[in-house]
Protein backbone atom coordinates (compact mmCIF):
# COMPACT_ATOMS: atom_id res chain seq x y z
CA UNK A 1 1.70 6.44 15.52
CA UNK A 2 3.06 9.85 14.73
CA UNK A 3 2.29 11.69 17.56
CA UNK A 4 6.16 12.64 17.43
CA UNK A 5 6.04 14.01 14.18
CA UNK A 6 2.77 16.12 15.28
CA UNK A 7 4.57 17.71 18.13
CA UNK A 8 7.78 18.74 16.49
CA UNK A 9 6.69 19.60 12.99
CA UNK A 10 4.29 22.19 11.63
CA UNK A 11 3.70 20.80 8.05
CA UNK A 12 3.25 17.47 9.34
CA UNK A 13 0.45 18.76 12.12
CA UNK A 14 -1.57 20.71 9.47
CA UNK A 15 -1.58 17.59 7.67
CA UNK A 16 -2.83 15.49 10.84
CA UNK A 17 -5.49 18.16 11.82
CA UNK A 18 -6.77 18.32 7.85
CA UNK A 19 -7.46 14.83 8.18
CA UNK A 20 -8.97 15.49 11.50
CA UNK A 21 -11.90 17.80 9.57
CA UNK A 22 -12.61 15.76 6.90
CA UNK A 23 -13.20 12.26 8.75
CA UNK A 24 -14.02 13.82 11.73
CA UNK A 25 -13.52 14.00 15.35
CA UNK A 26 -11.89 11.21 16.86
CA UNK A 27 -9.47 10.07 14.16
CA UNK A 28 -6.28 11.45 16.13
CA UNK A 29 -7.58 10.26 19.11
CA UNK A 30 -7.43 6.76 17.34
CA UNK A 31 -3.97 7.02 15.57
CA UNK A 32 -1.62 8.68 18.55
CA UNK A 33 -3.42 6.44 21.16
CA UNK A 34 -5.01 3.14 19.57
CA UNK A 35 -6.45 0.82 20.79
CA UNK A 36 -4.98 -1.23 18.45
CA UNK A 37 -8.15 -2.88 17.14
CA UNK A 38 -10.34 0.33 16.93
CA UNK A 39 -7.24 1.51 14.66
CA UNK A 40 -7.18 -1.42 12.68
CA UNK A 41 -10.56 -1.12 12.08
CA UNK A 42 -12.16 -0.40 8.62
CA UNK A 43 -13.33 2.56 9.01
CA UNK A 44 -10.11 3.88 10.75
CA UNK A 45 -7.55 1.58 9.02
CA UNK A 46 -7.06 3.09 5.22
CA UNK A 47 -7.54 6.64 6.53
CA UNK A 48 -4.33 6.55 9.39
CA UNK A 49 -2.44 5.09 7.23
CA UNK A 50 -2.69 7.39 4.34
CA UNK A 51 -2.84 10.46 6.80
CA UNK A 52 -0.12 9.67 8.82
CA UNK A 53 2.51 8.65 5.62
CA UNK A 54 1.65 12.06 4.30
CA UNK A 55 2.18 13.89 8.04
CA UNK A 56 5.64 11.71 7.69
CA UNK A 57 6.82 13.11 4.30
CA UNK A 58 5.28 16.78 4.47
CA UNK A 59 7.62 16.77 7.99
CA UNK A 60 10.59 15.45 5.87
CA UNK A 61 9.97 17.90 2.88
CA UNK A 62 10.08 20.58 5.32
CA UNK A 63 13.97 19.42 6.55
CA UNK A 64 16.78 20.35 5.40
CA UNK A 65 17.56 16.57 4.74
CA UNK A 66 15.22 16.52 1.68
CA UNK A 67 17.51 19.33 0.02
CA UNK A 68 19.59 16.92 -0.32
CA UNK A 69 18.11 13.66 -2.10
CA UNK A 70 17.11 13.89 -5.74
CA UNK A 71 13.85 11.72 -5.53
CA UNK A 72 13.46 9.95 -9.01
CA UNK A 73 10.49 8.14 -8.22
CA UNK A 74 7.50 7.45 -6.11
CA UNK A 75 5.95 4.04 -5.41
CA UNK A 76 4.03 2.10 -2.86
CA UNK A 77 2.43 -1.45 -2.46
CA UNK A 78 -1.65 -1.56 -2.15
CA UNK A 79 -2.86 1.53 0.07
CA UNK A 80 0.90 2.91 -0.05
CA UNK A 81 0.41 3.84 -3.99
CA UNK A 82 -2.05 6.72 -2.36
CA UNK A 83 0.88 7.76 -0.34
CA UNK A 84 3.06 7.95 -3.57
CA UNK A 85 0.63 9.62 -5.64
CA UNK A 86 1.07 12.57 -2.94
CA UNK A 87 4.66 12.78 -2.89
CA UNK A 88 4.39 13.11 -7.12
CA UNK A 89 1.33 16.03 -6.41
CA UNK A 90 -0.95 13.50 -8.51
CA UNK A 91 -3.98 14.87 -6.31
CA UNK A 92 -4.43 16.69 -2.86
CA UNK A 93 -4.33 15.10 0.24
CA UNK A 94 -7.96 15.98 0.57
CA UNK A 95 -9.03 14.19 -2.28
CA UNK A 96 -6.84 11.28 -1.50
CA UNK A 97 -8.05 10.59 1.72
CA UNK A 98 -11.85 10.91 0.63
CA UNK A 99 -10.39 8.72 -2.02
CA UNK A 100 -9.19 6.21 0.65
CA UNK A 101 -12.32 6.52 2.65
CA UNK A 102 -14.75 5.20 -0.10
CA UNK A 103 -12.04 2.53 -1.10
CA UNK A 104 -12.14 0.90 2.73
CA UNK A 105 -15.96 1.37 2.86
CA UNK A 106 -16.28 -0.12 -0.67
CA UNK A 107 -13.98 -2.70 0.30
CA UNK A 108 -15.46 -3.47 3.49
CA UNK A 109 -19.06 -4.20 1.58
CA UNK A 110 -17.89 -6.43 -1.51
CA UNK A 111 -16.43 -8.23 1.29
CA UNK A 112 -19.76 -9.23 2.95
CA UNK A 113 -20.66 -10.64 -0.36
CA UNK A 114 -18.28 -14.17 0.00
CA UNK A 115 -17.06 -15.43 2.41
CA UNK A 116 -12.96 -14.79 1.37
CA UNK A 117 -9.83 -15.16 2.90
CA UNK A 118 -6.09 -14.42 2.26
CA UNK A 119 -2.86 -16.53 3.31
CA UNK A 120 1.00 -15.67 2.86
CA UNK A 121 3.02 -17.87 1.15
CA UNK A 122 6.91 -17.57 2.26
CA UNK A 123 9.71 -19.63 0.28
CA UNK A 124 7.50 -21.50 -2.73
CA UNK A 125 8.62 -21.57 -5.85
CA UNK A 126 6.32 -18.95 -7.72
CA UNK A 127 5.25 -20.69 -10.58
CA UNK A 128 4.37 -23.63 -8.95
CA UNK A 129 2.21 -21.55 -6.30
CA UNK A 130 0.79 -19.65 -9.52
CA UNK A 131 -0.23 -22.78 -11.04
CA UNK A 132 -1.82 -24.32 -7.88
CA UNK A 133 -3.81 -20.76 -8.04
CA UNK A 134 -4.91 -21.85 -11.20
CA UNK A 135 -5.93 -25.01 -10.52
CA UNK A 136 -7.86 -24.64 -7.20
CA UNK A 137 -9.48 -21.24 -7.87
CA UNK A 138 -7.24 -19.26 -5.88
CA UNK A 139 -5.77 -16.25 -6.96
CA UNK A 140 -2.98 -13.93 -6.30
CA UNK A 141 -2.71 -11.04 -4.30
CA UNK A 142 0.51 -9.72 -3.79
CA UNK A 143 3.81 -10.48 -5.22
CA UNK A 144 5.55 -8.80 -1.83
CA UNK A 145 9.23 -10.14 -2.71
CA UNK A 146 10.80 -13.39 -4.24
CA UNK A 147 10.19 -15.40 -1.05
CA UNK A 148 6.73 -13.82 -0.34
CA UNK A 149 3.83 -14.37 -2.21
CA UNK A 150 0.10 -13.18 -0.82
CA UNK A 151 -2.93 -15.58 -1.81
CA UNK A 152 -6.51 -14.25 -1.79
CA UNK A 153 -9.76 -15.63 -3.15
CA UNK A 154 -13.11 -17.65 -1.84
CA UNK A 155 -12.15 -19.17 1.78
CA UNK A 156 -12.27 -23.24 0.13
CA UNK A 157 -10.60 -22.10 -2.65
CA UNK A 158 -7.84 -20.50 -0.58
CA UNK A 159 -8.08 -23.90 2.03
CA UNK A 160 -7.55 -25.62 -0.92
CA UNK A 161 -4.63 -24.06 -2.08
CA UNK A 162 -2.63 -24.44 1.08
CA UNK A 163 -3.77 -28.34 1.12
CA UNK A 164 -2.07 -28.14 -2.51
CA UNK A 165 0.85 -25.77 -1.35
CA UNK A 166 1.47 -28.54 1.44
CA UNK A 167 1.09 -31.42 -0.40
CA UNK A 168 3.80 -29.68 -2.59
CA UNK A 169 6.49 -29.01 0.20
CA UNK A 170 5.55 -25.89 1.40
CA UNK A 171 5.48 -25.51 4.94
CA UNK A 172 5.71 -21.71 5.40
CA UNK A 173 1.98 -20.79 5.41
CA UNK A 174 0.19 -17.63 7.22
CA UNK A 175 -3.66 -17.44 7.07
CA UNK A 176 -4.57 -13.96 7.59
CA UNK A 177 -6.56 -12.11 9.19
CA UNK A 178 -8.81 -10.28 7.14
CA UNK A 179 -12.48 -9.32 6.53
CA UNK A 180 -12.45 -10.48 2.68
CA UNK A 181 -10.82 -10.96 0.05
CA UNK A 182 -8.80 -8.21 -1.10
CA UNK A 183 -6.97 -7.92 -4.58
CA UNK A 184 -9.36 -10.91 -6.04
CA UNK A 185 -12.11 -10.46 -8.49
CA UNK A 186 -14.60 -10.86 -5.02
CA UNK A 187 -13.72 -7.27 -4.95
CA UNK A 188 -15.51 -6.16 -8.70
CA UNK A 189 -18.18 -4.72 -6.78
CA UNK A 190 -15.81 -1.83 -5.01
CA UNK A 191 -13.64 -1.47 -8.03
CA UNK A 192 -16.62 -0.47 -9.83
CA UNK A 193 -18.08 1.73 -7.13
CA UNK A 194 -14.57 3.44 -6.66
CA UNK A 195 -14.09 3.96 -10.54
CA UNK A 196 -17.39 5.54 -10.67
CA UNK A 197 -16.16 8.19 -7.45
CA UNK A 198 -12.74 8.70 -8.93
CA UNK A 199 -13.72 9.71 -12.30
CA UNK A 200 -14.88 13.48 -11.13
CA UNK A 201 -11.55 13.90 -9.24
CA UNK A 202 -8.42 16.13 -10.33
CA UNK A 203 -5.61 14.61 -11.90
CA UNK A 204 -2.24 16.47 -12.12
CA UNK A 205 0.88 15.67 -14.09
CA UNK A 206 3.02 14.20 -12.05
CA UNK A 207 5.95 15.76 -10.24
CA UNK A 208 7.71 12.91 -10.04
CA UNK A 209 7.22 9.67 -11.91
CA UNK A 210 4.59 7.10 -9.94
CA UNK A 211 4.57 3.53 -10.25
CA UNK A 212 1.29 1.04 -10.80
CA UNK A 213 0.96 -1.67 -8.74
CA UNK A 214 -1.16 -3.13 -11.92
CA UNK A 215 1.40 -3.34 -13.98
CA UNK A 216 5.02 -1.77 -12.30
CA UNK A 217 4.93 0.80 -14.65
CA UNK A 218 4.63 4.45 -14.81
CA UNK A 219 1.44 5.90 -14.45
CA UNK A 220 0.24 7.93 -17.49
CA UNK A 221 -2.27 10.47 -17.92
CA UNK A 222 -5.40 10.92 -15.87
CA UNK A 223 -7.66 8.88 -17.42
CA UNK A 224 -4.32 6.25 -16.90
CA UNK A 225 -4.42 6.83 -13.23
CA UNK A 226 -8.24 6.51 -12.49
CA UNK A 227 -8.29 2.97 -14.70
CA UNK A 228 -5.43 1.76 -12.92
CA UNK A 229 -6.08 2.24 -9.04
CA UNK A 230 -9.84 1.05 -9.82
CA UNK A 231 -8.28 -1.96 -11.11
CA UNK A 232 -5.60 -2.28 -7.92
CA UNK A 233 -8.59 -3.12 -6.07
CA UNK A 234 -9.19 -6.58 -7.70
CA UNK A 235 -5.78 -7.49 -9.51
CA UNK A 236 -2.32 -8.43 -8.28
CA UNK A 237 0.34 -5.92 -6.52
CA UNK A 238 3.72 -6.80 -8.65
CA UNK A 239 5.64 -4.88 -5.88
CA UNK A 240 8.82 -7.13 -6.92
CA UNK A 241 8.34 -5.75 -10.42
CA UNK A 242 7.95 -2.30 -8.99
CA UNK A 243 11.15 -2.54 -7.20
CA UNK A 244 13.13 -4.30 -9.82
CA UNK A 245 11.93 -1.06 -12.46
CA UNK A 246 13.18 1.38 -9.83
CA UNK A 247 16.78 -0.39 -9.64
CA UNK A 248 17.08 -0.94 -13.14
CA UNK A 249 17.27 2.36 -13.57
CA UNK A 250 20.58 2.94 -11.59
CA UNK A 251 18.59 4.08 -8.57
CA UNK A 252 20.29 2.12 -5.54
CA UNK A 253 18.42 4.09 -2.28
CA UNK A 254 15.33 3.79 -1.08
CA UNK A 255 13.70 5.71 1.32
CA UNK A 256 10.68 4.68 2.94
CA UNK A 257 8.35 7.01 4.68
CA UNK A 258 5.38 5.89 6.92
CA UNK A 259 4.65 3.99 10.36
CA UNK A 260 6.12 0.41 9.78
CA UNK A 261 9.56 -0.70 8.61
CA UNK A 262 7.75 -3.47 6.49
CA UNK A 263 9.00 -2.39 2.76
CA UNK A 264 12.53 -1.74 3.90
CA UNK A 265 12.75 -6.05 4.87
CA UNK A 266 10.64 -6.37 1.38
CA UNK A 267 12.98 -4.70 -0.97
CA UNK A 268 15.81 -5.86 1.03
CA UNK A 269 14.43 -9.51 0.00
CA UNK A 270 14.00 -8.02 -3.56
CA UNK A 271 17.38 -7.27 -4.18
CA UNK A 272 20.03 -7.35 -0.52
CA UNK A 273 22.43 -4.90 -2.94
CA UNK A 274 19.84 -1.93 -2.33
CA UNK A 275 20.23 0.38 0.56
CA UNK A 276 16.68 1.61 2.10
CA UNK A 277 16.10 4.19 5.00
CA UNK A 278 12.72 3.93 6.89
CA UNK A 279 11.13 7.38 8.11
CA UNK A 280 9.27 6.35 10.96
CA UNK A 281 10.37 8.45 13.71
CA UNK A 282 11.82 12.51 13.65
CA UNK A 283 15.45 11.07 14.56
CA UNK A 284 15.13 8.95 11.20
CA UNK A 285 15.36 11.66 9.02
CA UNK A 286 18.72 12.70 10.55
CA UNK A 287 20.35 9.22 9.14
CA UNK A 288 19.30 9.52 5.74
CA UNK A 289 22.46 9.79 3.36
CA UNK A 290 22.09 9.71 -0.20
């Protein structure tokens, strides 16, 4: 993924040779060419991603496309809130991605602790799945949109919660495939290992106004920023909430920048009266109109 970008544009090369140094040789290698699980991997995963978002909208600052759009806000879900917190100049790529590297690796760790697992939802009624959470020790991960709903917790609590999800007329289930699990209070451990790294790095005012997957609001101040992506680690992403702030605020286009097309379908499911634009390949940028 991005190997385009990396031959066409300057900014976004710099970007993907920066990252290069810092987690060392190898890590293009891994992200142009794969294989898919060695990039997938832990220590790999956090760190492409982040990198090659950034490569993505340093290329697309650089265009004369970006003259254009007034950008009003910055958001992404889990791992993309990194991405966002560039585009608003919250903290330098450098620190981000050493950022990113001790979140995986702390990640990685408290999962080894329990045995966890995740498992999307699609179609339930939310209330109903949040009070089957409740009840079976389950807990939520991700509100992704109105028909998808991420659970996370202890493997027989999650088990349990699809019996209950089941029993209840649900019948759109996906167990994931994951090491832990993420977003649960299993992951205490890393949040308090990342809260301790975070608190000696800068913090700038924000550019442009970020969003919290804690609580869909704007990110304060510093000390604002370093409480709330310590606590993303263990609480639940309210990307729905995130997107329905951003609309109700007259903004109408989205533009999504990094190497999936995954939150274009999400906040098409939010709310089908939104137009979104993916950045995923150089040819993108061209048919971006707003």
């Amino acid at each position: 993924m991005g190997l385009e970008f990396y031959n066409s544009s300057s900014p976004a090369k710099a970007i993907f040779e920066k990252a290069e140094a810092i987690c060392g040789p190898g890590l293009l290698k891994v992200i142009f060419e794969g294989p898919q699980e060695l990039l997938t991997s832990t220590a790999y995963c956090q760190p492409a991603i982040l990198t090659t978002s950034v490569a993505l909208l340093k290329a697309f600052e650089a265009h004369e496309k970006y003259k254009q759009v007034s950008v009003k806000f910055t958001a992404g879900l889990s791992l993309g809130e990194y991405s966002a917190l560039a585009a608003s100049h919250v903290m330098s790529f450098p620190d981000l991605l050493r950022l990113v590297q001790k979140r995986a690796s702390f990640m990685e760790e408290a999962a080894r602790e329990n045995e966890g697992g995740m498992a999307a939802v699609i179609g339930f009624d939310k209330d109903k799945l949040v009070e089957i959470c409740q009840k079976t020790g389950a807990q939520v991960a991700n509100f992704n949109s109105k028909e998808q709903i991420v659970i996370t917790g202890l493997k027989p609590n999650v088990d349990k919660a699809i019996e209950a999800i089941k029993e209840a007329g649900g019948d759109r289930i996906i167990p994931l495939a994951v090491s832990g699990a993420f977003h649960s209070t299993l992951m205490a451990s890393a949040a308090r290992k990342f809260a301790d790294v975070i608190k000696d790095v800068a913090i700038n005012p924000a550019s442009v106004p970020v969003l919290s997957n804690v609580h869909a609001g704007l990110h304060g101040d510093a000390k604002d920023i370093r409480i709330n992506l310590a606590q993303q680690i263990t609480g639940s992403v309210q990307w729905v909430k995130c997107v329905e702030y951003i609309a109700s605020q007259g903004i109408t286009d989205f533009i999504e920048i990094g190497p999936s097309k995954v939150l274009k379908g999400l906040i098409r499911k939010i709310d089908s009266s939104l137009n979104v634009y993916n950045i995923e390949k150089p040819q993108d940028i061209d048919a971006i109109n707003c």
